[in-house]
N, C-alpha and C. Protein backbone atom coordinates (compact mmCIF):
# COMPACT_ATOMS: atom_id res chain seq x y z
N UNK A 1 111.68 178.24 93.35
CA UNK A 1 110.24 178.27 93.33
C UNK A 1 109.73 177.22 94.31
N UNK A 2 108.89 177.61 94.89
CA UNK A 2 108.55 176.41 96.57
C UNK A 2 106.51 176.26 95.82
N UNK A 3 106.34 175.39 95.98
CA UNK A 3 105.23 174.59 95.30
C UNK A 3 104.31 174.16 97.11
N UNK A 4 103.32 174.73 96.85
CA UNK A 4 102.62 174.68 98.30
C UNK A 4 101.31 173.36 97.89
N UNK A 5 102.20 172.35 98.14
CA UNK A 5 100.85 170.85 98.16
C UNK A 5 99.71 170.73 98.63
N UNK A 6 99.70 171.43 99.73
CA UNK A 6 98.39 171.72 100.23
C UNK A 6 97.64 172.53 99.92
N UNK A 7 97.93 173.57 98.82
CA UNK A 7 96.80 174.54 97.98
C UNK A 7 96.61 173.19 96.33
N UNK A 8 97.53 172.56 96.16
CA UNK A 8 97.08 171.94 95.15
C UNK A 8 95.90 170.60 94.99
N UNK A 9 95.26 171.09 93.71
CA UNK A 9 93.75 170.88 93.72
C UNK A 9 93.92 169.25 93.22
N UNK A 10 93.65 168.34 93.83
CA UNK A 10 93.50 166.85 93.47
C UNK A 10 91.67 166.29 93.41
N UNK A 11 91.52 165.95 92.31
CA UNK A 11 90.32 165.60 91.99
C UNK A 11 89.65 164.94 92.99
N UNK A 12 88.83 164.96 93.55
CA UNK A 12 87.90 164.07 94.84
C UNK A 12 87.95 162.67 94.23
N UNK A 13 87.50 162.14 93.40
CA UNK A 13 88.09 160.55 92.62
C UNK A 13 89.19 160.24 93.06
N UNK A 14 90.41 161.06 93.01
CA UNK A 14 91.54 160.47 93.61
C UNK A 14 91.75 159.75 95.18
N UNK A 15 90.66 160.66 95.70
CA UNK A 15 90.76 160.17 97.07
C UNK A 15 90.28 159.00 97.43
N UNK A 16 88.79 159.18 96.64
CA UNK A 16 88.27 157.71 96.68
C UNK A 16 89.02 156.40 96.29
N UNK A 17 89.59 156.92 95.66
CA UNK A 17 90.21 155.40 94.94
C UNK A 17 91.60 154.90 95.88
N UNK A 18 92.10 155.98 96.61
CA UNK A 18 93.38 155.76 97.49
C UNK A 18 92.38 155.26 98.87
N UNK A 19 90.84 155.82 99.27
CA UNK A 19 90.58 154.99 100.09
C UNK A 19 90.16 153.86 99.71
N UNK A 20 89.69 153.21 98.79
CA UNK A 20 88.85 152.17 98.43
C UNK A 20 90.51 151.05 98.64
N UNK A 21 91.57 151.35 98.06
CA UNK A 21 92.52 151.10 98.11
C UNK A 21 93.20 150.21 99.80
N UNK A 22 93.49 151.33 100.59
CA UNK A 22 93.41 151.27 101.39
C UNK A 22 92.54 150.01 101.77
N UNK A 23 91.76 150.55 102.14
CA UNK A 23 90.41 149.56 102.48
C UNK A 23 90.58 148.03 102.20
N UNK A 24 90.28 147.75 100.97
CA UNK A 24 90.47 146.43 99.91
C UNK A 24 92.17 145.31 100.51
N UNK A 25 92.52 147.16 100.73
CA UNK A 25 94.17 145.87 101.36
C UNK A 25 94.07 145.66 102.84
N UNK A 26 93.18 146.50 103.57
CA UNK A 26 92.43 145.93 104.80
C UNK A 26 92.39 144.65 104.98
N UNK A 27 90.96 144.67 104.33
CA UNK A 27 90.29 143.61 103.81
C UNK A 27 90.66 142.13 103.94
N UNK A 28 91.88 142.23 102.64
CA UNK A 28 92.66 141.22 102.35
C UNK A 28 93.77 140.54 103.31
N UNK A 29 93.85 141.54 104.01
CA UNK A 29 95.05 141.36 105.50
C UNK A 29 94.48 140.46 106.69
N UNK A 30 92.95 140.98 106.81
CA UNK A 30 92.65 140.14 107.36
C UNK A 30 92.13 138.78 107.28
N UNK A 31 91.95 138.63 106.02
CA UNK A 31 90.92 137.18 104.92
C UNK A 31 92.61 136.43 104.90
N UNK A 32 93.50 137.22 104.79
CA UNK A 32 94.70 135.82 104.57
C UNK A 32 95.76 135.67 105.29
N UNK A 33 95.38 136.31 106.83
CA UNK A 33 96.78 136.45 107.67
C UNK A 33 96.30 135.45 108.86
N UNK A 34 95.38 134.23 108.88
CA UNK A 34 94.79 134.05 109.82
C UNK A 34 95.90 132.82 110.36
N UNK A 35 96.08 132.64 111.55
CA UNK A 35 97.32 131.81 111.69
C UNK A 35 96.50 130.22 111.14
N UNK A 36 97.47 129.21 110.32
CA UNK A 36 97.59 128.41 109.74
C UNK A 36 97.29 127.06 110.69
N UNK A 37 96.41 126.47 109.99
CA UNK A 37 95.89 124.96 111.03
C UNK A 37 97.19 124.58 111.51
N UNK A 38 97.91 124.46 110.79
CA UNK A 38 99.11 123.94 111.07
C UNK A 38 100.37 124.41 112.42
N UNK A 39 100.24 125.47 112.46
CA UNK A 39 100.54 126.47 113.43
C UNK A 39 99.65 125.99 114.82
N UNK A 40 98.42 126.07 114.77
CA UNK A 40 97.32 125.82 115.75
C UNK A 40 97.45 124.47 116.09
N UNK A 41 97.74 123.81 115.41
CA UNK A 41 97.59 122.36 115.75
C UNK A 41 99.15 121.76 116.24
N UNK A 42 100.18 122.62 115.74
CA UNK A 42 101.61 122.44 116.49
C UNK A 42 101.42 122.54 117.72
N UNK A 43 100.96 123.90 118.45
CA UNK A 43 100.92 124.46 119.21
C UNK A 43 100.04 123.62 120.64
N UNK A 44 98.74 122.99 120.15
CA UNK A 44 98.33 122.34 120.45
C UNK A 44 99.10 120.57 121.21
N UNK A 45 99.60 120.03 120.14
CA UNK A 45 100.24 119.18 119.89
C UNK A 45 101.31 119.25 121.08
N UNK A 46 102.03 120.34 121.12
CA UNK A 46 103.01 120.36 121.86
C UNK A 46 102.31 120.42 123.44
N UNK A 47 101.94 121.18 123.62
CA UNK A 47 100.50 121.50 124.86
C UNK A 47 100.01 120.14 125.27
N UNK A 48 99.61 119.43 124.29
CA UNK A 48 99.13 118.00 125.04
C UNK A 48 99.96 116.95 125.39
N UNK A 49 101.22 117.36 124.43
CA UNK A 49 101.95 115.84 124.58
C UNK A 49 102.76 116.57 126.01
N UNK A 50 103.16 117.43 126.33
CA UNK A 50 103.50 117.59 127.87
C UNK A 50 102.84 117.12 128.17
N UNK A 51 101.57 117.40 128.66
CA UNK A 51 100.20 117.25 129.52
C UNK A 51 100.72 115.48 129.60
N UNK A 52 100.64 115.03 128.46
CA UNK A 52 100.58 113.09 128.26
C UNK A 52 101.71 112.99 129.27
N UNK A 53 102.83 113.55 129.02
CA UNK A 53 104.17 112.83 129.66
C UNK A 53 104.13 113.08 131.14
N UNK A 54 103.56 114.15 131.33
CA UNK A 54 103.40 114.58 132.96
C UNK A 54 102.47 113.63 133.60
N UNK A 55 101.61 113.21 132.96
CA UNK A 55 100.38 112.16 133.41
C UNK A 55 100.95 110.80 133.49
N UNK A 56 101.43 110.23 132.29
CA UNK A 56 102.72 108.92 132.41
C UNK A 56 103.78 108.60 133.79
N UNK A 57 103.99 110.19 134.14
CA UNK A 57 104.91 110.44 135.01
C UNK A 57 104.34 109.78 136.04
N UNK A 58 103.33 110.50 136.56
CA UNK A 58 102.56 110.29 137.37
C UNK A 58 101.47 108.61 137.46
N UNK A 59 101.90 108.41 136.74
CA UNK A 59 101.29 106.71 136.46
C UNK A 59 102.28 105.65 136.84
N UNK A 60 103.31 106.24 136.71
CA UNK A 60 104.64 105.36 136.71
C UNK A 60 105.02 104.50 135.75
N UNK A 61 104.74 105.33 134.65
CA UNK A 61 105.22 104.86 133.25
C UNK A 61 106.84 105.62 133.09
N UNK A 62 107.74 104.25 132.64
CA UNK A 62 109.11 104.28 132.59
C UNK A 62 109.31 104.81 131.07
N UNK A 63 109.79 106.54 131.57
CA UNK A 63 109.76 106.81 129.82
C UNK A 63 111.55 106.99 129.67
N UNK A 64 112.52 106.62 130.48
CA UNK A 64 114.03 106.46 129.64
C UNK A 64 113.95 104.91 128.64
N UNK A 65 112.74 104.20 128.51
CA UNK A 65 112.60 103.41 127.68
C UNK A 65 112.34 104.57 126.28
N UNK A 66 111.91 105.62 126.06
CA UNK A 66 111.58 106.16 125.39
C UNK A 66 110.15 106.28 124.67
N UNK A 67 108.90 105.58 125.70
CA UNK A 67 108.01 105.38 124.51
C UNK A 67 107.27 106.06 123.67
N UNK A 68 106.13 105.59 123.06
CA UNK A 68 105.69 106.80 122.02
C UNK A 68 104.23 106.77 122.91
N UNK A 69 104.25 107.90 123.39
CA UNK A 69 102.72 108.24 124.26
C UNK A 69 101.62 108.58 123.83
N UNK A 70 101.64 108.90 122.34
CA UNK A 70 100.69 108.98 121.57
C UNK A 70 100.78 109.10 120.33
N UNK A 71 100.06 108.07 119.25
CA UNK A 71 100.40 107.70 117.80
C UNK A 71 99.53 108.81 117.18
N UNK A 72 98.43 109.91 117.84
CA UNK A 72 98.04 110.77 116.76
C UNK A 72 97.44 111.94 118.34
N UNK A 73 98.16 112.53 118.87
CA UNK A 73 98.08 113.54 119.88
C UNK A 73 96.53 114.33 119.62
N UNK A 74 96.97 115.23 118.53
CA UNK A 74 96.18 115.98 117.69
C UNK A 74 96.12 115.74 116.06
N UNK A 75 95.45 115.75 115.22
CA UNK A 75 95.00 115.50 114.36
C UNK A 75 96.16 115.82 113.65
N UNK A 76 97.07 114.68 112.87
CA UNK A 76 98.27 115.31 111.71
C UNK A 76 99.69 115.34 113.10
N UNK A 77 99.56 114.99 114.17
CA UNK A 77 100.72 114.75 114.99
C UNK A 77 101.07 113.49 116.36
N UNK A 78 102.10 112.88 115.96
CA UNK A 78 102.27 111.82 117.32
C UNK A 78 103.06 112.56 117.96
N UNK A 79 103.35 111.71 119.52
CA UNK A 79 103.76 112.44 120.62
C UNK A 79 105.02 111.46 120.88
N UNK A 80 106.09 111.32 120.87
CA UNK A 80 107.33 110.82 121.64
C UNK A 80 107.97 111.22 122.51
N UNK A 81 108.80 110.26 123.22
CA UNK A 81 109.85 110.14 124.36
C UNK A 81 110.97 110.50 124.06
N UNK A 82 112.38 110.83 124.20
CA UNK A 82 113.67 110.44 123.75
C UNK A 82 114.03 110.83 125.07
N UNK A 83 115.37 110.59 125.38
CA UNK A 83 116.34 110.43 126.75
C UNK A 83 117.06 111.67 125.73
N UNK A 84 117.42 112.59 126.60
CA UNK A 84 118.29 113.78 126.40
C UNK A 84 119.85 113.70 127.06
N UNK A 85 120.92 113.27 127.22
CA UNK A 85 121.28 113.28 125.77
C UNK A 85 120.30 111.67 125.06
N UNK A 86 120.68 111.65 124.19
CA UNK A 86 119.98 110.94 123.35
C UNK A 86 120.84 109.68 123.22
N UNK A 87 120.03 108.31 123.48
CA UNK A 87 121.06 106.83 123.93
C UNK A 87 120.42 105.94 122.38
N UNK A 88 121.31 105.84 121.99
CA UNK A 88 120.80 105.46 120.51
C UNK A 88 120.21 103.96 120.37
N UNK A 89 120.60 103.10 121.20
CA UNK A 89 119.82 101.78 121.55
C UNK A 89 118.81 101.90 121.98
N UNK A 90 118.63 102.82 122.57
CA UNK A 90 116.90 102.87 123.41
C UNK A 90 115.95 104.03 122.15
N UNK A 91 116.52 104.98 121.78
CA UNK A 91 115.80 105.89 121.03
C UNK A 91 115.60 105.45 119.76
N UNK A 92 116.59 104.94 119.16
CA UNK A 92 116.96 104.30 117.92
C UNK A 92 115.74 103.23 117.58
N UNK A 93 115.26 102.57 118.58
CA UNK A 93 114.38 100.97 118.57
C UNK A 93 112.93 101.47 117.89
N UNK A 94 113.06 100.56 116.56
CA UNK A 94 111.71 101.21 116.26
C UNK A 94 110.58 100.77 117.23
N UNK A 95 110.76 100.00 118.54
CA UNK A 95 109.19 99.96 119.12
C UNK A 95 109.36 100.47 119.86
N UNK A 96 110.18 101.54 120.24
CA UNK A 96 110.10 102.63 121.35
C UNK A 96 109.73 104.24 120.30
N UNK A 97 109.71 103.37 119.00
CA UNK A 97 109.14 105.02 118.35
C UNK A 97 107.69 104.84 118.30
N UNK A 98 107.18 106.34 117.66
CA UNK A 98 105.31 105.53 117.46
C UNK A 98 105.17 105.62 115.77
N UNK A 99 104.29 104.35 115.55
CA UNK A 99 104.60 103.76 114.41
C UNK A 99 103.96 104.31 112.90
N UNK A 100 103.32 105.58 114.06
CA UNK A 100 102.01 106.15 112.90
C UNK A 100 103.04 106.68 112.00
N UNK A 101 104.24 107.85 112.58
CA UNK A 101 104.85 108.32 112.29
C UNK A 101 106.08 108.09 111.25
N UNK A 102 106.29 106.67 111.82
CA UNK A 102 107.74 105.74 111.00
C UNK A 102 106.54 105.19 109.87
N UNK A 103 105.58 104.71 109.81
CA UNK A 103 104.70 104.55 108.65
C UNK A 103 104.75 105.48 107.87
N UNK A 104 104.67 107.06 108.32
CA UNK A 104 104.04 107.80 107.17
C UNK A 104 102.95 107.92 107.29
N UNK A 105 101.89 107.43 108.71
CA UNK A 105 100.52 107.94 108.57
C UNK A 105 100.12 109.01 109.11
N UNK A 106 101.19 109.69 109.70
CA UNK A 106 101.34 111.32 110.13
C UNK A 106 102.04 111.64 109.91
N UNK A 107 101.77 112.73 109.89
CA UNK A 107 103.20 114.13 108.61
C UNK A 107 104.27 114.65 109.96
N UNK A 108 103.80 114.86 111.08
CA UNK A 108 104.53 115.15 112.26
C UNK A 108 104.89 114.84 113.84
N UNK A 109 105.55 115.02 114.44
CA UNK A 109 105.46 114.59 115.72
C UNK A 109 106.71 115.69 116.52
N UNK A 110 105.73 115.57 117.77
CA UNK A 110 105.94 116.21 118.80
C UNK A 110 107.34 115.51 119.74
N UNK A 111 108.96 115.58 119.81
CA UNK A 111 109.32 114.78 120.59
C UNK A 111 109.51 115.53 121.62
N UNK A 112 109.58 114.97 122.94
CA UNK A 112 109.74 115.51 124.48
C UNK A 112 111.03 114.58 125.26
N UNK A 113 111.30 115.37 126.05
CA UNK A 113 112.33 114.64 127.07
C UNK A 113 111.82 113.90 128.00
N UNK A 114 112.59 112.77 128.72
CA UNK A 114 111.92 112.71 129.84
C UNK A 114 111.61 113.03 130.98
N UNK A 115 111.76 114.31 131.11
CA UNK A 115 111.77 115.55 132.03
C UNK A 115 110.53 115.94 131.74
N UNK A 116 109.97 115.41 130.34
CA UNK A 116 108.95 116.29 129.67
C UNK A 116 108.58 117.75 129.33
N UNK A 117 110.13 117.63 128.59
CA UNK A 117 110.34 119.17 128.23
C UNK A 117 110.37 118.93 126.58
N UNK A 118 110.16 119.94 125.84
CA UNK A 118 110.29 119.62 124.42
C UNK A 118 111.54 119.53 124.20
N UNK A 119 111.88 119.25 123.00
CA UNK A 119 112.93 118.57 122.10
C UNK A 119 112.74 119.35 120.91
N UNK A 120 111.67 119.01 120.43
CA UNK A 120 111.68 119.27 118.54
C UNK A 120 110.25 119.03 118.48
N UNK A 121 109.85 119.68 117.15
CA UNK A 121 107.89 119.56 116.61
C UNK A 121 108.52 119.89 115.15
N UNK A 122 108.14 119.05 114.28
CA UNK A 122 108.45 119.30 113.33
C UNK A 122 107.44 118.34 112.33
């Protein structure tokens, strides 16, 4: 016996409610998928602290000292130096780190090479 779905009679309510459905999860997709400050402000973060190290560069600031080029880049992130490979007397020194960060008065930081390439954002 073959059952033809498309002659079968579904109440008009049903439809509404599969669009309202629909719809509502629209809705909601867009109210909670919006990318995260946190995301925006990484992104950012990383974006400027190049920008910093390229400008240092250009200043003739000696960054195989490793320094910290900025204690709050963007709001919730500092910006550091490290020597790639990584020289543990020079990187290691807490006054070649930035201090917001070794405090605890920012949750993250941006580190860069001195090539001024990234490293890590975390």
């Amino acid at each position: 016996m073959k059952i033809n779905f498309l002659k079968a009679k579904i109440p008009f309510s049903v439809y509404i409610i599969v669009f309202l459905l629909i719809l509502v999860a629209g809705v909601l997709n867009v109210i909670f998928n919006k990318p995260s400050s946190f995301m925006e402000n990484k992104d950012l973060a990383i974006d400027n602290c190049i920008q910093e190290c390229l400008q240092a560069n250009t200043k003739g600031i000696i960054l195989t000292e490793g320094p910290c080029l900025s204690e709050e880049i963007v709001k919730g992130w500092a910006c550091d130096v490290v020597n790639q490979p990584k020289i543990s007397i020079v990187d290691n020194n807490p006054k070649n780190q930035c201090k917001s960060y070794i405090e605890k008065n920012i949750s993250h930081q941006v580190v860069i090479s001195t090539k001024c390439e990234l490293v890590s954002a975390k």
